[in-house]
Protein backbone atom coordinates (compact mmCIF):
# COMPACT_ATOMS: atom_id res chain seq x y z
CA UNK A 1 187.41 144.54 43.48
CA UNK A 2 184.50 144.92 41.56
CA UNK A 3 180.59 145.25 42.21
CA UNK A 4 180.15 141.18 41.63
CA UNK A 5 183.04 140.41 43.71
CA UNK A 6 181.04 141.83 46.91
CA UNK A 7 179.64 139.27 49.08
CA UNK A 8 178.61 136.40 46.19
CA UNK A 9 180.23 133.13 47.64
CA UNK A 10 179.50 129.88 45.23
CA UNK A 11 177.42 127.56 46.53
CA UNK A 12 176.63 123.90 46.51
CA UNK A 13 174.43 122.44 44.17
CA UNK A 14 173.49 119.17 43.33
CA UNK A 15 173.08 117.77 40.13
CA UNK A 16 172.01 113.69 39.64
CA UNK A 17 173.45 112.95 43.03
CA UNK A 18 176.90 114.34 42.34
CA UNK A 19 177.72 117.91 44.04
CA UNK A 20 179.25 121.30 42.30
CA UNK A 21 180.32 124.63 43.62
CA UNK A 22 178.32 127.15 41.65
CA UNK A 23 179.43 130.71 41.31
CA UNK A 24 176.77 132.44 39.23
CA UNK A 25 172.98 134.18 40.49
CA UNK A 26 171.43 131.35 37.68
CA UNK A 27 171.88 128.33 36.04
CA UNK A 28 170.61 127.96 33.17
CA UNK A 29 169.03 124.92 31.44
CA UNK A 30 171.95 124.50 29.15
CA UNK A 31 174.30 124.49 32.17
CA UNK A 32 172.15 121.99 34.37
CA UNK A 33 172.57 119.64 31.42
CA UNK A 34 176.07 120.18 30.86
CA UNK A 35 176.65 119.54 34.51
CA UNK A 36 175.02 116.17 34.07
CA UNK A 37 176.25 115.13 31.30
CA UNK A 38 179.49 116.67 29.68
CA UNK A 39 180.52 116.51 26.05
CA UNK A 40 177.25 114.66 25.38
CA UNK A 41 175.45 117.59 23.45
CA UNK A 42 171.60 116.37 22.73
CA UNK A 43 170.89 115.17 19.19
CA UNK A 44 168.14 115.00 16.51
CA UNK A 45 165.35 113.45 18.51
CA UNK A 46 166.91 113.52 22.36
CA UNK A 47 165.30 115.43 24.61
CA UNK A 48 166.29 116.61 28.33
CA UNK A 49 164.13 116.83 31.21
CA UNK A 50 165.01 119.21 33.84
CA UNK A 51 163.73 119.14 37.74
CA UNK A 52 164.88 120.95 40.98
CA UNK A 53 163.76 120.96 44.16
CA UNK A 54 164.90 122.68 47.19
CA UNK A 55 164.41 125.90 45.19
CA UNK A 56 165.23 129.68 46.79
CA UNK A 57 162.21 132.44 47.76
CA UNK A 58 159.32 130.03 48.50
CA UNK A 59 159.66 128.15 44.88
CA UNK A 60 160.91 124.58 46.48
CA UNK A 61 160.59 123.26 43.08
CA UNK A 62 159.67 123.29 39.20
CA UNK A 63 161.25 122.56 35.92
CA UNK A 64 163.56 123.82 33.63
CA UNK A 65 162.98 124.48 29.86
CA UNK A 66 165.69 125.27 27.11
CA UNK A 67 166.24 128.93 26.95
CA UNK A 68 165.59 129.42 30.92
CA UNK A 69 167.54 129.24 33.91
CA UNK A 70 166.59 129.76 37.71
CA UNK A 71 168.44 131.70 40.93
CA UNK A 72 170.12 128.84 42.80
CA UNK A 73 170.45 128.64 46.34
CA UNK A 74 172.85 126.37 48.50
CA UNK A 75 171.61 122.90 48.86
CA UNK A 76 169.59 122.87 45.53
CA UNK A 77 169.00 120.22 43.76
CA UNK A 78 168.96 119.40 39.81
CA UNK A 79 167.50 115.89 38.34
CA UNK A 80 168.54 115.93 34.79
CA UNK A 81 166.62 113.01 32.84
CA UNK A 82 168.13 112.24 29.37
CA UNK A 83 165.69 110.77 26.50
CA UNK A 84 166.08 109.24 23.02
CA UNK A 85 163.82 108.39 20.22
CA UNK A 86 163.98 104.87 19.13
């Protein structure tokens, strides 16, 4: 068994309504939007806001840029708004 295997359960987080079982310390902002929407990479001129709330150590809630990710805690959840240039 190794060192990560010792008392790291997943937990439940929630990500535009619909729940996931979440393995890892962090998500990151990449993964949050993969989680809300799969095989639907962002293009030239989309852009994707990321919010959580219910956020671990104090830090209820925030935002997520590209590039960062955030401890997760069980119950935590993700709003992941999609945008598109017209």
């Amino acid at each position: 068994m190794s060192q990560d295997d010792h008392g790291k359960k997943p937990v439940t987080i929630i990500v535009n309504t619909r729940s996931y079982e979440w393995a890892e310390k962090e998500i990151s902002y990449e993964q949050a939007y993969d989680l809300a929407y799969p095989n639907q990479p962002l293009g030239d001129g989309d852009t994707a806001t990321i919010e959580y709330s219910r956020g671990p150590d104090g830090h209820g809630g925030g935002s997520l840029t590209a590039g960062h990710g955030v401890h997760v805690k069980d119950g935590m959840v993700f709003d992941v708004y999609r945008t598109s240039r017209s």
